[in-house]
PDB file of N, CA and C in Angstrom:
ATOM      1  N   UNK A   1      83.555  66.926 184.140  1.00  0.00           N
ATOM      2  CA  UNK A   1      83.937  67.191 182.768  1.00  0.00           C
ATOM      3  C   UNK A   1      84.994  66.189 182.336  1.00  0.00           C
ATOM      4  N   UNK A   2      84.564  65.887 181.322  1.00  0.00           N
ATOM      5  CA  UNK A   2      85.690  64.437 180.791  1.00  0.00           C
ATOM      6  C   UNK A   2      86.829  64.910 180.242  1.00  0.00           C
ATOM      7  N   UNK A   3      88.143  64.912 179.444  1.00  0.00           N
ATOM      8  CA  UNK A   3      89.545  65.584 179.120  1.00  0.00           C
ATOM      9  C   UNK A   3      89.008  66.166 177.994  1.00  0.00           C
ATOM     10  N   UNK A   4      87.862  65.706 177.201  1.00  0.00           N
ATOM     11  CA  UNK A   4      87.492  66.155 175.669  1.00  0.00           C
ATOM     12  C   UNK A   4      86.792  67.709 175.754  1.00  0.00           C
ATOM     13  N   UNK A   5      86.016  67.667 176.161  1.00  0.00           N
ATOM     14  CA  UNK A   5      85.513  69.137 176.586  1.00  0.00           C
ATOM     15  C   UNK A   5      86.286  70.333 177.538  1.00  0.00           C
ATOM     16  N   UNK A   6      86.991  69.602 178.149  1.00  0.00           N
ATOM     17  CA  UNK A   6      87.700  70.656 178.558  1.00  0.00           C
ATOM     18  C   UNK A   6      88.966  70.989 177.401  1.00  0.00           C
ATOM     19  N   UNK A   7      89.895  70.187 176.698  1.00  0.00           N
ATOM     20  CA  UNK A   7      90.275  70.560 175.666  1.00  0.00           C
ATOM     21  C   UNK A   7      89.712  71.588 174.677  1.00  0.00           C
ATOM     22  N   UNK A   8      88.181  71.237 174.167  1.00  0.00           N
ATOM     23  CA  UNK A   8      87.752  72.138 173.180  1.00  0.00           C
ATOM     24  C   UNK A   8      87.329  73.003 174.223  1.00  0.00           C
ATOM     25  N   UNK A   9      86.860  73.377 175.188  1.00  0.00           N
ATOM     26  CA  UNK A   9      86.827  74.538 175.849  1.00  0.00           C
ATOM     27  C   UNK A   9      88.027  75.262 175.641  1.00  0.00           C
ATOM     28  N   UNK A  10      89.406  74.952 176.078  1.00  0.00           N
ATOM     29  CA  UNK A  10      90.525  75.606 176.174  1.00  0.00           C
ATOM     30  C   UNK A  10      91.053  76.230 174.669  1.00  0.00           C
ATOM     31  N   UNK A  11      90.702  75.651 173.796  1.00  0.00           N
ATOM     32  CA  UNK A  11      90.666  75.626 172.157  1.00  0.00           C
ATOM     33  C   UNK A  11      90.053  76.817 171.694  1.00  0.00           C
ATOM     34  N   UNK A  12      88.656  76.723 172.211  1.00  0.00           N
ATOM     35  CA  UNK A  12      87.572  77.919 171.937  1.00  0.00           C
ATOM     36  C   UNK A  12      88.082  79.247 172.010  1.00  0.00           C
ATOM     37  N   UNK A  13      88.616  79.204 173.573  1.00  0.00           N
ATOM     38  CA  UNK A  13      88.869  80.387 174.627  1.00  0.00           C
ATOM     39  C   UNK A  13      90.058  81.030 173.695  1.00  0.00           C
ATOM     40  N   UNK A  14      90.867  80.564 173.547  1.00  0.00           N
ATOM     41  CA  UNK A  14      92.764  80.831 172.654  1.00  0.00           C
ATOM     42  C   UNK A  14      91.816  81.061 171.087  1.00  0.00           C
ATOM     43  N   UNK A  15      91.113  81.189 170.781  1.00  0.00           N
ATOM     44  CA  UNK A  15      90.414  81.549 169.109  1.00  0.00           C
ATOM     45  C   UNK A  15      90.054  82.363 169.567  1.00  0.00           C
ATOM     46  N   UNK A  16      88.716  82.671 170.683  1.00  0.00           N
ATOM     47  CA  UNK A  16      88.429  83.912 170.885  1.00  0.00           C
ATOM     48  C   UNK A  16      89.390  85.284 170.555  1.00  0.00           C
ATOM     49  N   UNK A  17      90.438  84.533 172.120  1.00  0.00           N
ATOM     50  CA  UNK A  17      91.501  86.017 172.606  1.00  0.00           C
ATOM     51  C   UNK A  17      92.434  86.422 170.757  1.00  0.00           C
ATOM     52  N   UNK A  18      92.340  85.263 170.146  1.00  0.00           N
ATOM     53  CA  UNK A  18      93.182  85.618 169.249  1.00  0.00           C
ATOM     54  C   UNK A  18      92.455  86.393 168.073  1.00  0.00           C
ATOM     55  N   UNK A  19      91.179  86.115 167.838  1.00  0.00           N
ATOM     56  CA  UNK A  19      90.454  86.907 167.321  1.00  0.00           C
ATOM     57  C   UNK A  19      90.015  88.499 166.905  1.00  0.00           C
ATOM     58  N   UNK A  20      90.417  88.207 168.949  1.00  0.00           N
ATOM     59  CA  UNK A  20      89.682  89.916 169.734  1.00  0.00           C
ATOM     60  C   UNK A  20      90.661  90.656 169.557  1.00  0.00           C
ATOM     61  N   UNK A  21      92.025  90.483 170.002  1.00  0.00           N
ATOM     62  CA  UNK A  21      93.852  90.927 170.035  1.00  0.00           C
ATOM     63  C   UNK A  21      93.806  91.662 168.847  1.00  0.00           C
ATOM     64  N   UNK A  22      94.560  93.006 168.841  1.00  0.00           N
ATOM     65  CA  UNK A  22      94.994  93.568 167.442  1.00  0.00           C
ATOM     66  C   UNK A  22      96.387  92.944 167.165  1.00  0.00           C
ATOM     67  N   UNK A  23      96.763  93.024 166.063  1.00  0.00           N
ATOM     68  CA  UNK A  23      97.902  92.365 165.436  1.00  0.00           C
ATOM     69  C   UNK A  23      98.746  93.225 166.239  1.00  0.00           C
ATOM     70  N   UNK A  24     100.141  92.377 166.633  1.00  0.00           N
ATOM     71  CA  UNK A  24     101.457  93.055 167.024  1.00  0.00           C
ATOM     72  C   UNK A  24     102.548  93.981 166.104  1.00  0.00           C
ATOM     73  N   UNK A  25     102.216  94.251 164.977  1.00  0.00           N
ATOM     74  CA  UNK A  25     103.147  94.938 164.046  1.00  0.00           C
ATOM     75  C   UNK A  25     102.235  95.817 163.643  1.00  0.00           C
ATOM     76  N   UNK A  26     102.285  96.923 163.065  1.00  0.00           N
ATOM     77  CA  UNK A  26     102.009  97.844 162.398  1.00  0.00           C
ATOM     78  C   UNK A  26     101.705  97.715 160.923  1.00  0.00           C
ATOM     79  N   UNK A  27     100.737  97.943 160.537  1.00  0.00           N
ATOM     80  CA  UNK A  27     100.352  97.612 158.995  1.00  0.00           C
ATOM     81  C   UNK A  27     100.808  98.294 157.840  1.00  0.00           C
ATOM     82  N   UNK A  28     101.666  99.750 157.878  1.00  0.00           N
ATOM     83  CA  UNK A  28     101.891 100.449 157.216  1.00  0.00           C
ATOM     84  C   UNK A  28     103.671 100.039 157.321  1.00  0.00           C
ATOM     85  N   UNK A  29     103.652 100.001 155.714  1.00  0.00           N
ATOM     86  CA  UNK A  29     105.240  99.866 155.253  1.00  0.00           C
ATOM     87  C   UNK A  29     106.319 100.764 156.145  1.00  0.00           C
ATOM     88  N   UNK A  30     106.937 100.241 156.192  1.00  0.00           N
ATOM     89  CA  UNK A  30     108.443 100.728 156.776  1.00  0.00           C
ATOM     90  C   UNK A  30     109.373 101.441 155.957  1.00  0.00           C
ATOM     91  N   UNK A  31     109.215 103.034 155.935  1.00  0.00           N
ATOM     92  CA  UNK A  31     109.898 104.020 154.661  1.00  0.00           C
ATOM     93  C   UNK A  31     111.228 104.424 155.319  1.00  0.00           C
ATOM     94  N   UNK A  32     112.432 104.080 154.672  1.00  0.00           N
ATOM     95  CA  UNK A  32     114.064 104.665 155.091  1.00  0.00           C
ATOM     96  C   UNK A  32     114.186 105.881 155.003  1.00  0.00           C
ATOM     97  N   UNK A  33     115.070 106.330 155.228  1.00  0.00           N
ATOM     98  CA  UNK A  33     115.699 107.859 155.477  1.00  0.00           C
ATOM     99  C   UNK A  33     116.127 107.551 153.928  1.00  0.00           C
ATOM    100  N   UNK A  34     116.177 108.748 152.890  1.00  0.00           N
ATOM    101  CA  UNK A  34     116.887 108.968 151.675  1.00  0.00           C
ATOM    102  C   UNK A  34     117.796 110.367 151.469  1.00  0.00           C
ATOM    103  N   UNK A  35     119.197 110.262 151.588  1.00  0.00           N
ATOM    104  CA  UNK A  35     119.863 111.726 151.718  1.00  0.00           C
ATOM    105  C   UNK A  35     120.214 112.291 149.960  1.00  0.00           C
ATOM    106  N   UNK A  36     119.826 113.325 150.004  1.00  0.00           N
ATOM    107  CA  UNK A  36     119.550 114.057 148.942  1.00  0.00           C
ATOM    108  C   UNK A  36     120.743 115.292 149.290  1.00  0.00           C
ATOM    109  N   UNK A  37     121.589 115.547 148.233  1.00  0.00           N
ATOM    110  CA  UNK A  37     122.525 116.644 148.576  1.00  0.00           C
ATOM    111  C   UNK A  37     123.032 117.454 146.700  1.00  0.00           C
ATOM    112  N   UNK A  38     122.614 119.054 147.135  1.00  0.00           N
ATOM    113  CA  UNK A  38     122.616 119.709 146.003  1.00  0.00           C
ATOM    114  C   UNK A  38     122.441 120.845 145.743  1.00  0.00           C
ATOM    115  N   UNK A  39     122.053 121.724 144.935  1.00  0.00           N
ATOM    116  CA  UNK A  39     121.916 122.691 144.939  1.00  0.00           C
ATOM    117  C   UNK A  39     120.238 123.026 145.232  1.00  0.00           C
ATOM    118  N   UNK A  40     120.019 124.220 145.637  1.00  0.00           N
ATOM    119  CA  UNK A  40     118.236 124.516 145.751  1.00  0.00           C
ATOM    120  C   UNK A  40     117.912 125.002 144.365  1.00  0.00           C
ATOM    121  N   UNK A  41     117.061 124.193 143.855  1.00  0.00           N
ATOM    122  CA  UNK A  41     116.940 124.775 142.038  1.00  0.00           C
ATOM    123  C   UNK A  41     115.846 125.883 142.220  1.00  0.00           C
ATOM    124  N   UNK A  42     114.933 125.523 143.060  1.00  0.00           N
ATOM    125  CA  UNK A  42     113.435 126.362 143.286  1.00  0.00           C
ATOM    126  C   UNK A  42     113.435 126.557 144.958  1.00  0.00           C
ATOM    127  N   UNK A  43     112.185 127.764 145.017  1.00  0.00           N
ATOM    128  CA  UNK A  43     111.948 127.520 146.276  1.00  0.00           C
ATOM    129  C   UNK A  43     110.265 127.813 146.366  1.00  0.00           C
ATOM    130  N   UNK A  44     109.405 127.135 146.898  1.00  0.00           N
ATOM    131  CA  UNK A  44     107.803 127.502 147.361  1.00  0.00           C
ATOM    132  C   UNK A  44     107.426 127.701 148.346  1.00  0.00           C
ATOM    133  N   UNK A  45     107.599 128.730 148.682  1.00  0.00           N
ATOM    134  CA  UNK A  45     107.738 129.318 150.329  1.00  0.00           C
ATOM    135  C   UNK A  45     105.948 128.859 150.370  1.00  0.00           C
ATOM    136  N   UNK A  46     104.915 129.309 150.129  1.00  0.00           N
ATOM    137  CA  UNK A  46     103.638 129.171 150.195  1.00  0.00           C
ATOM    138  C   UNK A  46     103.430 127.224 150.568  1.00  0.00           C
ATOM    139  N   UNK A  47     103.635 126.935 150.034  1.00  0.00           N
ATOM    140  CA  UNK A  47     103.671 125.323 150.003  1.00  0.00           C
ATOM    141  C   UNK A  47     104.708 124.190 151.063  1.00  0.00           C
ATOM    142  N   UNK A  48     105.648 125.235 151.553  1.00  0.00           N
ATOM    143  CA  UNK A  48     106.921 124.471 152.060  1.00  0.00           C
ATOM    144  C   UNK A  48     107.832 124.039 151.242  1.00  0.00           C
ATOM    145  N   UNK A  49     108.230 124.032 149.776  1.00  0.00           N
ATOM    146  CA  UNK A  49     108.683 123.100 148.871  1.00  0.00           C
ATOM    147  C   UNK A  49     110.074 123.408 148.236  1.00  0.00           C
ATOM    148  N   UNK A  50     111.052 122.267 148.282  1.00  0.00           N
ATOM    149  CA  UNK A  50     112.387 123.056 147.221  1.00  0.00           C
ATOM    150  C   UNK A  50     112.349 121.864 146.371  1.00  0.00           C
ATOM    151  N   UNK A  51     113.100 122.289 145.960  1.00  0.00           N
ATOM    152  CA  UNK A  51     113.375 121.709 144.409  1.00  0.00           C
ATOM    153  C   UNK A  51     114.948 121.630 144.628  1.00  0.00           C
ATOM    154  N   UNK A  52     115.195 120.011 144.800  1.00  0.00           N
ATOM    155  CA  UNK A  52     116.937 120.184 144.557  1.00  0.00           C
ATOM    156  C   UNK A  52     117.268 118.385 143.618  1.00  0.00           C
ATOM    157  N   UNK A  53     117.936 118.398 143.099  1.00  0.00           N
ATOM    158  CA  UNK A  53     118.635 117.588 142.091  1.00  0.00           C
ATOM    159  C   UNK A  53     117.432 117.253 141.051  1.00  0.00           C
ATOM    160  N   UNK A  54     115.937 118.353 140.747  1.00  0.00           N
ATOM    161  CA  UNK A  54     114.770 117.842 140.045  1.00  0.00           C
ATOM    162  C   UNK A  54     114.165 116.929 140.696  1.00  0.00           C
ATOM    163  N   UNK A  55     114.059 116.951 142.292  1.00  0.00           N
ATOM    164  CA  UNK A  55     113.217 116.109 142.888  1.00  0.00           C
ATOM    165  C   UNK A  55     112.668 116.939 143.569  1.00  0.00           C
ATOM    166  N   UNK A  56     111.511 117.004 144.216  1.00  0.00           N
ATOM    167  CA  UNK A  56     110.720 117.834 145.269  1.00  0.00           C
ATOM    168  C   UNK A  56     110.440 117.252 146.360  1.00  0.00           C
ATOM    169  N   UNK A  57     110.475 118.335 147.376  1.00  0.00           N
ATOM    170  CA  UNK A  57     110.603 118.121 148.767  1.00  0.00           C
ATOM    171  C   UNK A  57     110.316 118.971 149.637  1.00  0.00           C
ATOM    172  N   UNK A  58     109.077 118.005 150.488  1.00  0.00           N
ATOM    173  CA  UNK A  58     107.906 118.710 151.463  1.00  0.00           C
ATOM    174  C   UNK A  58     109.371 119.088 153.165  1.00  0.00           C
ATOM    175  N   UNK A  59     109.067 120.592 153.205  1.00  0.00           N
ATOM    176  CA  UNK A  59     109.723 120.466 154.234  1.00  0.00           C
ATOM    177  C   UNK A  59     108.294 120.818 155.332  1.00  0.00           C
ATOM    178  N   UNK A  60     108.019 120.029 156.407  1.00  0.00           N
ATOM    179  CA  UNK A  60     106.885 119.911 157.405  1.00  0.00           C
ATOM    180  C   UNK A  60     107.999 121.257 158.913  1.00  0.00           C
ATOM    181  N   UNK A  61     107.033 121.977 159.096  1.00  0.00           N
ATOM    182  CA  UNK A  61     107.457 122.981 160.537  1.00  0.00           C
ATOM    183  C   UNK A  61     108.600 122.108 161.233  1.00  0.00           C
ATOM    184  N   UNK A  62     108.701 120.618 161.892  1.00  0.00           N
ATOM    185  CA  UNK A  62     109.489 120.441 162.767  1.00  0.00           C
ATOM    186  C   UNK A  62     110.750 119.742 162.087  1.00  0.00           C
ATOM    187  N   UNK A  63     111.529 120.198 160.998  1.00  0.00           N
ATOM    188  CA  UNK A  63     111.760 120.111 160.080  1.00  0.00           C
ATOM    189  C   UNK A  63     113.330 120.467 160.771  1.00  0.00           C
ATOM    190  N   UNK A  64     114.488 119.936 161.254  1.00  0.00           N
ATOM    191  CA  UNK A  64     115.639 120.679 161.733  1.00  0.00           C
ATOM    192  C   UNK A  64     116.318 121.198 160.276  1.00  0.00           C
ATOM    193  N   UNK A  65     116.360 122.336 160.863  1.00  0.00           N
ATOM    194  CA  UNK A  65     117.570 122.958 159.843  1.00  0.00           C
ATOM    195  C   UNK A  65     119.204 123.402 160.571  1.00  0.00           C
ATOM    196  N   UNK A  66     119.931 122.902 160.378  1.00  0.00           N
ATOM    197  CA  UNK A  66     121.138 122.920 160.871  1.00  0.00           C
ATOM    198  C   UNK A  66     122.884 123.354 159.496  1.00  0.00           C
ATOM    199  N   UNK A  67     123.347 124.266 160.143  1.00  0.00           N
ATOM    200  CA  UNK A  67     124.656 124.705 159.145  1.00  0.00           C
ATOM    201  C   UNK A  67     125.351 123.434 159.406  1.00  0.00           C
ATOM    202  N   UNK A  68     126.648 123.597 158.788  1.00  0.00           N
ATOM    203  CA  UNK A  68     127.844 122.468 158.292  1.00  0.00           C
ATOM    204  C   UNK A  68     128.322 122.418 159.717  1.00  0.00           C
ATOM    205  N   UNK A  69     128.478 123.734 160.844  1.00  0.00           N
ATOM    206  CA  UNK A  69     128.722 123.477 162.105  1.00  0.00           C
ATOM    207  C   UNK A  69     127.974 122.861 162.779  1.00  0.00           C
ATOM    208  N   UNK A  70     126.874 122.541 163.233  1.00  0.00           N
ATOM    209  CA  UNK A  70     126.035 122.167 163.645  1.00  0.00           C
ATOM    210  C   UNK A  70     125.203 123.191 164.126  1.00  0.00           C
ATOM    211  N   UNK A  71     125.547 123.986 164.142  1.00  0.00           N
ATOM    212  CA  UNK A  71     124.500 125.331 164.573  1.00  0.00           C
ATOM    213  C   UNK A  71     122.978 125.322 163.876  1.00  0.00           C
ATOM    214  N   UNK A  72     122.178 125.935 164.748  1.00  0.00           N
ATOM    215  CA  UNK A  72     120.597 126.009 164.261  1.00  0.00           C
ATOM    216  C   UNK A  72     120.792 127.454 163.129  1.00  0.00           C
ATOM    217  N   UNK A  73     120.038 126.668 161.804  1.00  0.00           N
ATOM    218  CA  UNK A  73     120.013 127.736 160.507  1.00  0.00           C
ATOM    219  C   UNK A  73     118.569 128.431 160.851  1.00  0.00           C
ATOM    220  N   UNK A  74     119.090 129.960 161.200  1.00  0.00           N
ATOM    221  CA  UNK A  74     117.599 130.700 161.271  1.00  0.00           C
ATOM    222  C   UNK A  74     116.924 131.271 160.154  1.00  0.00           C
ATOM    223  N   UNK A  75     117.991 131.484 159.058  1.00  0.00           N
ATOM    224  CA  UNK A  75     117.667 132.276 158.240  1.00  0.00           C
ATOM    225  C   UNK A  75     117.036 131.336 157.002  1.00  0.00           C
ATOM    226  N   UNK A  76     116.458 132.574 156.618  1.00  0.00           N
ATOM    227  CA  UNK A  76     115.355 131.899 155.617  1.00  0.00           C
ATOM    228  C   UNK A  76     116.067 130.685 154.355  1.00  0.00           C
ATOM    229  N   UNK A  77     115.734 129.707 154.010  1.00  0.00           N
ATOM    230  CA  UNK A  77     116.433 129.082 152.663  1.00  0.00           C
ATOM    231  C   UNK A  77     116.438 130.280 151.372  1.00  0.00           C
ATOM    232  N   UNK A  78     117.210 130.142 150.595  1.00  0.00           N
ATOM    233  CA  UNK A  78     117.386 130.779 149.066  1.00  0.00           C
ATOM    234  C   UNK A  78     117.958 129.546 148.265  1.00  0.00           C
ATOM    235  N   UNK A  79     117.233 130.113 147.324  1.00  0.00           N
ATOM    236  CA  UNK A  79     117.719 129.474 145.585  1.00  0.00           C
ATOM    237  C   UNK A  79     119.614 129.420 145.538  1.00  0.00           C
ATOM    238  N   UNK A  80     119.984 128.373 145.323  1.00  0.00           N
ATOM    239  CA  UNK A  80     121.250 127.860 144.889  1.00  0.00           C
ATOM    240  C   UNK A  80     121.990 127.605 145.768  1.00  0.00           C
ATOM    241  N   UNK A  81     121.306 127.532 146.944  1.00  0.00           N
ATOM    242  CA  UNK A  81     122.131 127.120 148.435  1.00  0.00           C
ATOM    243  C   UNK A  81     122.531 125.838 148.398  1.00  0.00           C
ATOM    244  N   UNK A  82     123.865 125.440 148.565  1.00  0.00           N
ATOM    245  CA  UNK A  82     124.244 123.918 148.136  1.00  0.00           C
ATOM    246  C   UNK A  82     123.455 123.210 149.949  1.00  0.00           C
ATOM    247  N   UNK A  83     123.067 122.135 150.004  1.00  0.00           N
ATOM    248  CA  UNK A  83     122.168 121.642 151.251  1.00  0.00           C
ATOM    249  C   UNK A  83     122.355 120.145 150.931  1.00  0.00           C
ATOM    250  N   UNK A  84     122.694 119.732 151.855  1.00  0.00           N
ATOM    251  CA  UNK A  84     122.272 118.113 151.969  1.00  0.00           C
ATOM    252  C   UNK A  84     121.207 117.826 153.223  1.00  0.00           C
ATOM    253  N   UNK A  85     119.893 117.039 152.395  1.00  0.00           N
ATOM    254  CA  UNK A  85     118.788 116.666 153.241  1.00  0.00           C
ATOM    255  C   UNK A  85     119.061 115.390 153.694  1.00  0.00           C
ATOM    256  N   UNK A  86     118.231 115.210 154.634  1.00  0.00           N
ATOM    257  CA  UNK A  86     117.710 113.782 155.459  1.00  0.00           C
ATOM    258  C   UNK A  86     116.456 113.627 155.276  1.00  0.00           C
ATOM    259  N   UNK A  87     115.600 112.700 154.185  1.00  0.00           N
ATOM    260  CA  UNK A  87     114.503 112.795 153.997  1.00  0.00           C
ATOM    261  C   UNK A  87     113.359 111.445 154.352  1.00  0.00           C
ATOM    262  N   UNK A  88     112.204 111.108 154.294  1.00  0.00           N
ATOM    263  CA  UNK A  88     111.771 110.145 154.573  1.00  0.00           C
ATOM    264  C   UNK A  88     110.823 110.051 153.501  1.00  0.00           C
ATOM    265  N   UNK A  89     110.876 108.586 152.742  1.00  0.00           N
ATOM    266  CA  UNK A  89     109.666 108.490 152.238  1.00  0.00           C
ATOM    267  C   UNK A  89     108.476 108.413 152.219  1.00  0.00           C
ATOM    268  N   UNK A  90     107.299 109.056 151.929  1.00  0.00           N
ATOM    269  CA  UNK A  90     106.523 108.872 152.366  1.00  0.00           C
ATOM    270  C   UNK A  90     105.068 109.117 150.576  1.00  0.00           C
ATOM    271  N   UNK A  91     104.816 107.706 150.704  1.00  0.00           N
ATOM    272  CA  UNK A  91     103.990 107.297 149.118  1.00  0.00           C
ATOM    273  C   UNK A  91     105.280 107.898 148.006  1.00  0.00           C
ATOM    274  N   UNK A  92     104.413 109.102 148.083  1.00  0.00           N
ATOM    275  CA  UNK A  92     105.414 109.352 146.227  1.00  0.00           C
ATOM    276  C   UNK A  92     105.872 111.129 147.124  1.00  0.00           C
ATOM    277  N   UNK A  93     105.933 111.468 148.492  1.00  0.00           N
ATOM    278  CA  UNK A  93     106.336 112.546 148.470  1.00  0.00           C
ATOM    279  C   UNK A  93     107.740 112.039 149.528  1.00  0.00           C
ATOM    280  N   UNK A  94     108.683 113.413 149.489  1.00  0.00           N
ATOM    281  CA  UNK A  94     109.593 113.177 150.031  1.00  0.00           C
ATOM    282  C   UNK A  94     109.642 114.079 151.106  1.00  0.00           C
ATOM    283  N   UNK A  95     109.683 113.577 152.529  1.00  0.00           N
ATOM    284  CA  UNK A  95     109.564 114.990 153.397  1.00  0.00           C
ATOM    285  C   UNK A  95     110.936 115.285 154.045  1.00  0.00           C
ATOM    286  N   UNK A  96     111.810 116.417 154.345  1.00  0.00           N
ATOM    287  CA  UNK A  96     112.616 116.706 154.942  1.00  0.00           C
ATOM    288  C   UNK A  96     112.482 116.613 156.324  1.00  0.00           C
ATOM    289  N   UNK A  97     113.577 115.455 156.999  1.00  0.00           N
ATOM    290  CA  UNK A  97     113.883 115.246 158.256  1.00  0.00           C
ATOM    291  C   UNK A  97     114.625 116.443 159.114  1.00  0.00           C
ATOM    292  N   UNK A  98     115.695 116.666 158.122  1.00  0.00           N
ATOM    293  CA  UNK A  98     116.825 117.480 158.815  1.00  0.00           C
ATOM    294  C   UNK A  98     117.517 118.277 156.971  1.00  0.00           C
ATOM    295  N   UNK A  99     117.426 119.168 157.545  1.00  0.00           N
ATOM    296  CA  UNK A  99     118.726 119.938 156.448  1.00  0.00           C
ATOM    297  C   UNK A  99     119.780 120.696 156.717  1.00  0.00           C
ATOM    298  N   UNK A 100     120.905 120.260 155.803  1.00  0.00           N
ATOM    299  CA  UNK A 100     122.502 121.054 156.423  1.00  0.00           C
ATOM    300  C   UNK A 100     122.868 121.955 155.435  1.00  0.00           C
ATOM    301  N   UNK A 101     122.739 123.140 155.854  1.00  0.00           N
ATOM    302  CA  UNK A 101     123.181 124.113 154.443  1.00  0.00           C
ATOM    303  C   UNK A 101     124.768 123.820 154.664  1.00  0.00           C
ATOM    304  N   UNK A 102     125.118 123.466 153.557  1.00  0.00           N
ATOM    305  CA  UNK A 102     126.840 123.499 153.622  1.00  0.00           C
ATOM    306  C   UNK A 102     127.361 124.805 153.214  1.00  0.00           C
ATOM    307  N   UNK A 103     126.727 125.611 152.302  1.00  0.00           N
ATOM    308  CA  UNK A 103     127.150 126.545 151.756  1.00  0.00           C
ATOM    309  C   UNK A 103     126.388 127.108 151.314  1.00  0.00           C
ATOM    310  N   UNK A 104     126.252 128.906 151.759  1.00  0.00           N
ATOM    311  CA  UNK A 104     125.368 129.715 151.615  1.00  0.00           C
ATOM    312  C   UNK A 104     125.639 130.590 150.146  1.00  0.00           C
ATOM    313  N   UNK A 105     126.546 130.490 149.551  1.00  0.00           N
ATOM    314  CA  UNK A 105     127.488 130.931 148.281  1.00  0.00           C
ATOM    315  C   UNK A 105     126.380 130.359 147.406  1.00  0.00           C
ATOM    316  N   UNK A 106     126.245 131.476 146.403  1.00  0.00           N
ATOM    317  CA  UNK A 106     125.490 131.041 145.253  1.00  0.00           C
ATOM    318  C   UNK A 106     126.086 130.264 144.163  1.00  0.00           C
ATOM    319  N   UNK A 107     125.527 129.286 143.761  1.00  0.00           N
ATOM    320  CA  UNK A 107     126.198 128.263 142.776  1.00  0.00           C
ATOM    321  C   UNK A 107     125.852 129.220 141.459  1.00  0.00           C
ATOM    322  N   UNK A 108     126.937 128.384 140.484  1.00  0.00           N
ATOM    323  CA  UNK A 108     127.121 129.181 139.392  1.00  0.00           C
ATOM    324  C   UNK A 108     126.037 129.429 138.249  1.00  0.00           C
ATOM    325  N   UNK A 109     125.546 129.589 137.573  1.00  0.00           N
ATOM    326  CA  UNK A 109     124.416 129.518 136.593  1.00  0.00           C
ATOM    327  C   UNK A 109     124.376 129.539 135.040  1.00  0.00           C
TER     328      UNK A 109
END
């Protein structure tokens, strides 16, 4: 074999593998954490959903809920609970990472 063919042999082979290879990055956008902190305006227990500063927000089962101590919140959410979320974007919905009830006191109306 003369240097020319073995070149385009070696040429061929590196197009193939690069061909066949899935890309090294992930194709789907990279969504930040967005912290949201406020009162609960609504609540949709059926749906998962609150309503706080007029934005809505999917809370998904593995969803931490945690008080201002750090303690695990067992009790159910209510309307006007002041809460700051940890949320992630995701398209046009917002899902809850983590939520901190700061205060279980009903805001004023």
């Amino acid at each position: 074999m003369n240097l020319r063919t073995l070149f385009l042999i070696k040429c061929l082979s590196l197009a193939v593998v690069l061909l066949l290879s899935p890309p090294g990055f992930p194709q789907v956008k990279n969504t930040g954490l967005v912290s949201i902190s406020g009162f609960i305006e609504r609540i949709n227990e059926d749906l998962d959903v609150i309503h706080v500063n007029e934005m809505r927000i999917v809370i998904p089962p593995k969803t931490k809920r945690v008080d201002e101590n750090g303690n695990v919140f067992k009790k159910s959410l209510k309307q006007n609970f002041y809460v700051e979320i940890e949320a992630a974007k995701d398209r046009d919905l917002l899902l809850a990472k983590k939520i901190i009830v700061k205060s279980q006191r009903r805001g004023l109306k």
